[in-house]
Protein backbone atom coordinates (compact mmCIF):
# COMPACT_ATOMS: atom_id res chain seq x y z
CA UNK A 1 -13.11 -0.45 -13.68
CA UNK A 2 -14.57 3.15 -12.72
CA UNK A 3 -16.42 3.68 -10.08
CA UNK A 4 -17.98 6.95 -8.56
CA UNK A 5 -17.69 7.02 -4.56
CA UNK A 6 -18.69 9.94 -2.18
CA UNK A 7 -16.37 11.83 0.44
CA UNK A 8 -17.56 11.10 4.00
CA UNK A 9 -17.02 12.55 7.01
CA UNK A 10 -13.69 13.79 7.73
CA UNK A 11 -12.80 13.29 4.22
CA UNK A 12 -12.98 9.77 4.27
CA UNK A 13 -13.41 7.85 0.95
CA UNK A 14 -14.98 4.49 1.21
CA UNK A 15 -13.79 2.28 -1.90
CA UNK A 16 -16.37 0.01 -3.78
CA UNK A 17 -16.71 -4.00 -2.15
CA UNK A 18 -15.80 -4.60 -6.11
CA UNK A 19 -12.62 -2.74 -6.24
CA UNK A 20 -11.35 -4.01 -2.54
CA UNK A 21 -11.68 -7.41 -4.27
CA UNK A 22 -10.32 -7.08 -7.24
CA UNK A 23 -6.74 -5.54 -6.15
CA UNK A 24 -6.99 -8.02 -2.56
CA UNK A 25 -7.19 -4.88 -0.07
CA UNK A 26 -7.45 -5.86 3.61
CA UNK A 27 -7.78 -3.54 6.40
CA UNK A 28 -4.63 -1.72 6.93
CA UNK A 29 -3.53 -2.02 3.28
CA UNK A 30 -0.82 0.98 2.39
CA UNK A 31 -1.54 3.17 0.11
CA UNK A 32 0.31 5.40 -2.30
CA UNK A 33 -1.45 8.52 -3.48
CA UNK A 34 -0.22 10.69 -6.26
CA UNK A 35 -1.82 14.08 -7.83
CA UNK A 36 -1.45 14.35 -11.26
CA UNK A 37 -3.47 17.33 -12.28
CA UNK A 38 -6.94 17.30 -11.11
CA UNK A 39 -7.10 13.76 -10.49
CA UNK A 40 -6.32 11.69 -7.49
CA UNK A 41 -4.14 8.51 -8.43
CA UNK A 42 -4.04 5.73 -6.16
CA UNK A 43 -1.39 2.81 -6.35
CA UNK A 44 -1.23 -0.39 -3.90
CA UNK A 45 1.89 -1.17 -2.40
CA UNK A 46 3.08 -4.91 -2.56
CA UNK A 47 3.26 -6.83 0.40
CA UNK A 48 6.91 -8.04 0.40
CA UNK A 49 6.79 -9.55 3.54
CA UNK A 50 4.55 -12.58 4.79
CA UNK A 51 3.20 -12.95 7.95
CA UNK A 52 4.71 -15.44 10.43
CA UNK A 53 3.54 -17.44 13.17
CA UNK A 54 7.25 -18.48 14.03
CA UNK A 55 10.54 -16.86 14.84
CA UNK A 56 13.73 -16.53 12.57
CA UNK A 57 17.41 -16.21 13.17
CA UNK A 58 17.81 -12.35 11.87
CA UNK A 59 20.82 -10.56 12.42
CA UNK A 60 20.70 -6.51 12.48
CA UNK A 61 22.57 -6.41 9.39
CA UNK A 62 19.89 -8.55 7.71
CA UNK A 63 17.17 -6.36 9.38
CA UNK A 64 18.83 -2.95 7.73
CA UNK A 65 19.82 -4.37 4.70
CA UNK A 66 15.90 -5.31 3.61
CA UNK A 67 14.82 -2.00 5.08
CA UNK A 68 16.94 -0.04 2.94
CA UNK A 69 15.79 -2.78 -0.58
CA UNK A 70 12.20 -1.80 0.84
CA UNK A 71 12.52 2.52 1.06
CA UNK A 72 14.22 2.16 -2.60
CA UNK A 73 11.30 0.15 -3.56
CA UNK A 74 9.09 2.33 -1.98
CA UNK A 75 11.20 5.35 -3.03
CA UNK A 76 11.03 4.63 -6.60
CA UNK A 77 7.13 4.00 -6.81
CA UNK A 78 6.52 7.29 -5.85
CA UNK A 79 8.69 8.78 -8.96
């Protein structure tokens, strides 16, 4: 899909309703941007985590153990 979009004010680029469907973007959405060149790449990062209307039993060592699979993911993305 290509689309041709204008830059706004303060730089702001406002993606297509078409392309906000297609790859499921909500408000808030991450992001990654690359520069290869002269063009501006722009990747969406998974949601790895599901929102929850309850609480869990989560121990610290759980907490930093998924932060550190998650900056690896994230980490390697960008490379």
């Amino acid at each position: 899909m290509v689309r041709i979009v204008r830059i706004g004010r303060k730089y702001a680029i406002y993606l297509p309703r078409p392309v906000v469907k297609s790859l499921d973007l909500k408000e808030g959405d991450r992001l990654i941007l690359e520069i290869r060149g002269d063009e501006i790449v722009f990747k969406k990062i998974p949601k790895l985590l599901k929102k929850r209307n309850y609480w869990s039993d989560t121990t610290v060592e759980d907490f930093e153990t998924e932060s550190e699979e998650l900056i690896d993911l994230a980490e390697g993305e960008q490379h």
